[in-house]
C-alpha atoms as a PDB file:
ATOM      1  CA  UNK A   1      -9.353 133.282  35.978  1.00  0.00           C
ATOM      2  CA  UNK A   2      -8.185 132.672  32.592  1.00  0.00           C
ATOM      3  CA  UNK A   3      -4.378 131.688  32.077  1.00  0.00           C
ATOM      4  CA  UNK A   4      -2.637 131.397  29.086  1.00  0.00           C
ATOM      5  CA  UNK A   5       0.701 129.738  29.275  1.00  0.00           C
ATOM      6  CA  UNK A   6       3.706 128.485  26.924  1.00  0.00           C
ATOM      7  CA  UNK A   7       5.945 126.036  27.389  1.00  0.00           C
ATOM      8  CA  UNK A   8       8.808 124.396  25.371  1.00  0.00           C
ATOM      9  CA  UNK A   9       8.378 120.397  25.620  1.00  0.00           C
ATOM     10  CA  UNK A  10      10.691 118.548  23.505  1.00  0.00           C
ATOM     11  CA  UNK A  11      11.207 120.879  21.475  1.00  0.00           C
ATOM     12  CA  UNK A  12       8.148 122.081  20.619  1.00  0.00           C
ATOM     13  CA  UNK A  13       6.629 125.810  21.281  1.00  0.00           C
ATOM     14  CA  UNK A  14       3.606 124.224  23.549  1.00  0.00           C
ATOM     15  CA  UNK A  15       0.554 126.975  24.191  1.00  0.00           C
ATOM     16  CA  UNK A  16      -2.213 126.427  26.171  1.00  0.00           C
ATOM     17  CA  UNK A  17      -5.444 128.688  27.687  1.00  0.00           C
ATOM     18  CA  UNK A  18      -6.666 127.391  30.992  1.00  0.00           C
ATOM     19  CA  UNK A  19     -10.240 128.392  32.735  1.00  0.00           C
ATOM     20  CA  UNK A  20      -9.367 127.659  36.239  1.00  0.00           C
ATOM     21  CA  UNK A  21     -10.499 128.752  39.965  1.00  0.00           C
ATOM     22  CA  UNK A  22      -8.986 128.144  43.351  1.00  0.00           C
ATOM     23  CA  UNK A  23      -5.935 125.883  43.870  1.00  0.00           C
ATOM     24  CA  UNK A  24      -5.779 124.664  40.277  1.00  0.00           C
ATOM     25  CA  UNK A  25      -4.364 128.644  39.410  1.00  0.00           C
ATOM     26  CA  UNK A  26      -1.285 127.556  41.589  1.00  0.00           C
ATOM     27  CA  UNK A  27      -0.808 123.764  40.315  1.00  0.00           C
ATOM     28  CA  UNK A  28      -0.865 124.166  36.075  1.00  0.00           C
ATOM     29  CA  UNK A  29       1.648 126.775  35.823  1.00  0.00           C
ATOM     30  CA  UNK A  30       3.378 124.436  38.342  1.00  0.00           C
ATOM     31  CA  UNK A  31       2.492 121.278  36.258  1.00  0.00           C
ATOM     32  CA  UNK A  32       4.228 123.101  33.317  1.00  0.00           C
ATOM     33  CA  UNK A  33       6.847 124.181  34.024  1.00  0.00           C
ATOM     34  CA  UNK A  34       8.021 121.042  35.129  1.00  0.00           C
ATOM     35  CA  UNK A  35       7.385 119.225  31.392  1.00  0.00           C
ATOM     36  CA  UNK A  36      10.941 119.917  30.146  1.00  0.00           C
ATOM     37  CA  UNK A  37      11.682 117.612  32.800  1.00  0.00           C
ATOM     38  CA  UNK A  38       9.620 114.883  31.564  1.00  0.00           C
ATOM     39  CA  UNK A  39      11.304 115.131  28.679  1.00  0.00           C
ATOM     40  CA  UNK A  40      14.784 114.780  29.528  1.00  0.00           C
ATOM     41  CA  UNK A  41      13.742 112.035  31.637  1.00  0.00           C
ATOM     42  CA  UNK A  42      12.235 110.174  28.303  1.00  0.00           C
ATOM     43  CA  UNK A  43      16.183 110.621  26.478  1.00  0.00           C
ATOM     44  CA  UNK A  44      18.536 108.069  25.678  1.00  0.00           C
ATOM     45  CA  UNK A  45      18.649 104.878  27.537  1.00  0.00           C
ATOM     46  CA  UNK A  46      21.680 104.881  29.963  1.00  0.00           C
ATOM     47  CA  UNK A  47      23.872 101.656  30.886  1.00  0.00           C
ATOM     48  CA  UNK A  48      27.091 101.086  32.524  1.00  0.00           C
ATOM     49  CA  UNK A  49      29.324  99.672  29.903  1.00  0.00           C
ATOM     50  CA  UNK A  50      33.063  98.685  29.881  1.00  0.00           C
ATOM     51  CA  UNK A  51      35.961  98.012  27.516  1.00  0.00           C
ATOM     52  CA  UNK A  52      38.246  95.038  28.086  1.00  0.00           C
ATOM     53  CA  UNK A  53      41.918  96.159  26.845  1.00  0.00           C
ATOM     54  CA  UNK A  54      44.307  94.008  25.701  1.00  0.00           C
ATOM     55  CA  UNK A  55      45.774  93.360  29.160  1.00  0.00           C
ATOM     56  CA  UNK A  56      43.015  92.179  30.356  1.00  0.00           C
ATOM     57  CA  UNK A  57      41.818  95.242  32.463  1.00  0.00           C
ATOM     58  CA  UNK A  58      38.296  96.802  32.531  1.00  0.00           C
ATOM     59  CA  UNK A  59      37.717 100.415  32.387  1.00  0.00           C
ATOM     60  CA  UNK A  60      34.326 101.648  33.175  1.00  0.00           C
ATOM     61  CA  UNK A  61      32.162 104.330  31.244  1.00  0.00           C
ATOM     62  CA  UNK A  62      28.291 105.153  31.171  1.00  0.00           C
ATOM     63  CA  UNK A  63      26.791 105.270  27.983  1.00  0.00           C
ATOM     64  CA  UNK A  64      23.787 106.480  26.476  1.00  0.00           C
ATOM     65  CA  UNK A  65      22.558 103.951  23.917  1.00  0.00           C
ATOM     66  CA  UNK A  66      21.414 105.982  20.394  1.00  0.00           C
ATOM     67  CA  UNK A  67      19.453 103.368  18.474  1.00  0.00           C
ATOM     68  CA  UNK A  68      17.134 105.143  16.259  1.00  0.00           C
ATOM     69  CA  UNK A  69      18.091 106.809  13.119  1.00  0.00           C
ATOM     70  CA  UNK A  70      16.652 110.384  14.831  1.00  0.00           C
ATOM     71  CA  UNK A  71      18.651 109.541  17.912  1.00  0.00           C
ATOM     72  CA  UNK A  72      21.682 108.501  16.021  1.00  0.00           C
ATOM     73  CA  UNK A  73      21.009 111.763  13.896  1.00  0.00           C
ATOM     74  CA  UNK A  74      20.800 114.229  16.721  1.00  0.00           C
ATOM     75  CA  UNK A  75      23.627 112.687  18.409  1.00  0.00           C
ATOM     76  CA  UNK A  76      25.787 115.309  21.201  1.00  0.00           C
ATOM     77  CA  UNK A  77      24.427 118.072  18.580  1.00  0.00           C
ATOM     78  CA  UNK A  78      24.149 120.899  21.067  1.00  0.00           C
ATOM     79  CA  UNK A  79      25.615 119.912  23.640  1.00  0.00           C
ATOM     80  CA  UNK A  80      28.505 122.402  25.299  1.00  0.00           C
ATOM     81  CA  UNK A  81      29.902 120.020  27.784  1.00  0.00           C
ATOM     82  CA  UNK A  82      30.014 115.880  28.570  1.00  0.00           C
ATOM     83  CA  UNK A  83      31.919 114.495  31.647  1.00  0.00           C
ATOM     84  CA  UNK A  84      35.089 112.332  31.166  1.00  0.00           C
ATOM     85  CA  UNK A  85      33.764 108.342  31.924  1.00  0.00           C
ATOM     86  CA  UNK A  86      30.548 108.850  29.820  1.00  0.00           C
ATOM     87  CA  UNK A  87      30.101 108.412  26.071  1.00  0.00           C
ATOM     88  CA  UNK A  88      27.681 107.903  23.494  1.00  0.00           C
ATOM     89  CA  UNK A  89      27.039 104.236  21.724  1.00  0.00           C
ATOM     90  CA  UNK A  90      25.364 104.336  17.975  1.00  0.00           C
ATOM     91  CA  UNK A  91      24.252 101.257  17.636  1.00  0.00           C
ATOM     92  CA  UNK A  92      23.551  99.937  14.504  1.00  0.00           C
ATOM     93  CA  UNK A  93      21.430  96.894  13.363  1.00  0.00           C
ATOM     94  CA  UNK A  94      24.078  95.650  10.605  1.00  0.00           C
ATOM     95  CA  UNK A  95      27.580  96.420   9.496  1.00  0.00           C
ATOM     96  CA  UNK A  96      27.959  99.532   7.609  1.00  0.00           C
ATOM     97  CA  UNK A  97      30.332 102.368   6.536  1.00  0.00           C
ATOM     98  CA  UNK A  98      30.544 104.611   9.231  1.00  0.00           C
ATOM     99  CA  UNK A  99      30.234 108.814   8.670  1.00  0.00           C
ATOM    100  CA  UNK A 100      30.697 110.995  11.375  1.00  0.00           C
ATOM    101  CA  UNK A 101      30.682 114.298  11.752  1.00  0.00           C
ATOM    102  CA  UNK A 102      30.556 117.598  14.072  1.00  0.00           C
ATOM    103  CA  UNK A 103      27.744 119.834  12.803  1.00  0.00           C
ATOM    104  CA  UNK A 104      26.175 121.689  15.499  1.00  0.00           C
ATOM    105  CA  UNK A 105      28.704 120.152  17.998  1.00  0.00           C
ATOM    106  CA  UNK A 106      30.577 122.253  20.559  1.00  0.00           C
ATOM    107  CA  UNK A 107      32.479 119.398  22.389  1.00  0.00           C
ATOM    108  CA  UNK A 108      35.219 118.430  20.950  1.00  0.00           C
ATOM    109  CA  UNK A 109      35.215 114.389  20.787  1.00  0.00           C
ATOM    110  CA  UNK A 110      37.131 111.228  20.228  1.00  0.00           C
ATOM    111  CA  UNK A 111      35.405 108.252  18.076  1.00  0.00           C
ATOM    112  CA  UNK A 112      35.613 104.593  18.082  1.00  0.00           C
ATOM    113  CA  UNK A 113      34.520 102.261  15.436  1.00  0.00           C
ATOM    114  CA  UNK A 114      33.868  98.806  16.729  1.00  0.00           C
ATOM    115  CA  UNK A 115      33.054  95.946  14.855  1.00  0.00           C
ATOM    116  CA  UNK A 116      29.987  93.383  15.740  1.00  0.00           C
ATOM    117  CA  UNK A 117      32.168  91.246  18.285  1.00  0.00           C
ATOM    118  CA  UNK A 118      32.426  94.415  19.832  1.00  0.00           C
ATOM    119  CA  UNK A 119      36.660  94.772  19.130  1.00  0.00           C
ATOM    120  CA  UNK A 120      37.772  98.629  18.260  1.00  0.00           C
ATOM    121  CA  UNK A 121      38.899  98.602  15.341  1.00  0.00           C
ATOM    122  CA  UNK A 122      39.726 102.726  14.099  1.00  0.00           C
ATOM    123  CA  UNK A 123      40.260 105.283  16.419  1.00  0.00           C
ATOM    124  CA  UNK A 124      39.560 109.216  15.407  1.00  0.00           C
ATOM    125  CA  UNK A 125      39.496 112.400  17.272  1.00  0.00           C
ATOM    126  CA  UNK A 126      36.785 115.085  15.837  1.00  0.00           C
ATOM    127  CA  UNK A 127      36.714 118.970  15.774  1.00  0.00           C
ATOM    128  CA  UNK A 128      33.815 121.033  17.361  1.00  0.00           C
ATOM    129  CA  UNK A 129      31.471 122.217  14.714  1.00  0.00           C
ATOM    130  CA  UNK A 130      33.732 120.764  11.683  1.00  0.00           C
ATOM    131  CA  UNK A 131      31.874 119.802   8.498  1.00  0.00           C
ATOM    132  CA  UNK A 132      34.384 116.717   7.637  1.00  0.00           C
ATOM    133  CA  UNK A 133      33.123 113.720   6.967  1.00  0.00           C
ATOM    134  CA  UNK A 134      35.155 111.096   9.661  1.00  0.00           C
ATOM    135  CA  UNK A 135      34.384 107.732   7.427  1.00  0.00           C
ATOM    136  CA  UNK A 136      35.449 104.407   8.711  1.00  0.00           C
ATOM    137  CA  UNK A 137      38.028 102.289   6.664  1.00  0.00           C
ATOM    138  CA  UNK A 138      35.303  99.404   6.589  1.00  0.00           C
ATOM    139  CA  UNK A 139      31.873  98.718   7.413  1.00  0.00           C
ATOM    140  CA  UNK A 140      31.546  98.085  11.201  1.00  0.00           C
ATOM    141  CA  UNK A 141      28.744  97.806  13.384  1.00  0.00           C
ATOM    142  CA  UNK A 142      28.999 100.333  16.600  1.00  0.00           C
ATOM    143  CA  UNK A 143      30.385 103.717  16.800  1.00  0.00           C
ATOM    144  CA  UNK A 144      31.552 105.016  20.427  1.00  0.00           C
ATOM    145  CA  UNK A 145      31.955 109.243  21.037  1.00  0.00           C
ATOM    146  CA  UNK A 146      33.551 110.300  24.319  1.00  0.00           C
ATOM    147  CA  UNK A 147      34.836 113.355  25.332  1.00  0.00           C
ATOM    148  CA  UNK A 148      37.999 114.470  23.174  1.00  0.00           C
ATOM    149  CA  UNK A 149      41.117 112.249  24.863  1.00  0.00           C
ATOM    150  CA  UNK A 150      39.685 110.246  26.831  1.00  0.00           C
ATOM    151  CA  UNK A 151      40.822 107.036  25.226  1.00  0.00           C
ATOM    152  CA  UNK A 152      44.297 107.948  25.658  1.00  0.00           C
ATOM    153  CA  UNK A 153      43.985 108.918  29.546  1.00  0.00           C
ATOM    154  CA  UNK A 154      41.906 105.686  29.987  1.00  0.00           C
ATOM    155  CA  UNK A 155      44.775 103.335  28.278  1.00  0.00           C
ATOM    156  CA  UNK A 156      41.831 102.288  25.481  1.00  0.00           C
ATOM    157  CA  UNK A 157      43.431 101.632  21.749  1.00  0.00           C
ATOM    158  CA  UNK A 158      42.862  99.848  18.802  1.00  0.00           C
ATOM    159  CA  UNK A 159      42.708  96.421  19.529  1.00  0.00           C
ATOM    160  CA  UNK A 160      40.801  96.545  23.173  1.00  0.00           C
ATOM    161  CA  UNK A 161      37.067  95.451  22.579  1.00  0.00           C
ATOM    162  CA  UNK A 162      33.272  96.227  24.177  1.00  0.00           C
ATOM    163  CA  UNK A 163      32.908  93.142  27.864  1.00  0.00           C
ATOM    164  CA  UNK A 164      30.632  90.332  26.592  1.00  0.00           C
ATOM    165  CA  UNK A 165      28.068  92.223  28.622  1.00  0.00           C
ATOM    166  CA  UNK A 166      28.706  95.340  27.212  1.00  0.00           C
ATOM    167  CA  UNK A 167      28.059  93.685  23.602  1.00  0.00           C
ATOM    168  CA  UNK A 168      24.489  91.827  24.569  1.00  0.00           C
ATOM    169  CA  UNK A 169      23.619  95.674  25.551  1.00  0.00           C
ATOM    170  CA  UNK A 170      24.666  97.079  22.579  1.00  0.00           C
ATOM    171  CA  UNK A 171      22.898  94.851  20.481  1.00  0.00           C
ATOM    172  CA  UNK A 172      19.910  94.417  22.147  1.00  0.00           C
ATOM    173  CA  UNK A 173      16.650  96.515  20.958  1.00  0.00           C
ATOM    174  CA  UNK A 174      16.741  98.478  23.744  1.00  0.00           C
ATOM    175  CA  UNK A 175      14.011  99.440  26.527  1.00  0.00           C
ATOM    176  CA  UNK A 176      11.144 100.524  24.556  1.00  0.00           C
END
């Protein structure tokens, strides 16, 4: 039996002809379509992070850690929804200018810059699929996207900064 079978892996159109006889006919088409799943499971790092306000209190989110310039390029493009308590880090090797925007993005979001002792220092909030540029006022070293609002329902301003754990994550190379 000869099958011929396509797949989407990672984004790429994936076609294959197999020559196969007894329980194999069952298991490939099996073994295929389960590669999209291999492939979200190779995304983003994840880690628990948390922001210190000025108070003193913690508040909790998980992260996914974009690190390389595709990551950091790719971003929440595409994505239609993100749960409140999670957000995106761009992590950055030095201190730069920071431009954001919402190409290709359906969520609406919220943005933090943070310097590199990990301290928020500009706050925005960004419009689904809007071409403007959100720049930061001065070169900073991490860049924070959560769902649009969620700093202001989790009491986080200008001022509050990334735990001293949160920053050794953030500027670590990652899990490679």
């Amino acid at each position: 039996v000869r099958i011929r079978q396509r797949a989407i892996f990672c984004g790429r159109i994936l076609s294959v002809t197999f020559r196969i006889k007894g329980f194999a006919r069952c298991l490939v088409p099996a073994l295929l379509a389960l590669m999209p799943l291999s492939c979200a499971a190779g995304g983003l790092q994840k880690e628990k992070l948390s922001i210190v306000r000025t108070s003193g209190e913690t508040v909790a989110l998980e992260c996914e850690i974009a690190r390389t310039e595709k990551e950091q390029e790719k971003g929440y493009m595409g994505r239609k929804s993100i749960d409140d308590g999670t957000g995106m880090l761009f992590a950055f090797t030095v201190d730069k200018k920071m431009l954001f925007w919402m190409k290709d993005t359906p969520h609406a979001l919220s943005i933090a810059y943070i310097d590199s002792e990990g301290v928020i220092r500009e706050m925005y909030d960004m419009t689904p699929f809007s071409l403007e540029v959100i720049e930061s006022e001065r070169s900073l070293r991490y860049a924070l996207e959560v769902p649009q609002g969620w700093f202001a329902r989790a009491g986080i301003a200008c001022g509050d900064r990334l735990s001293d754990e949160s920053l050794k994550v953030a500027a670590s190379p990652g899990k490679q």
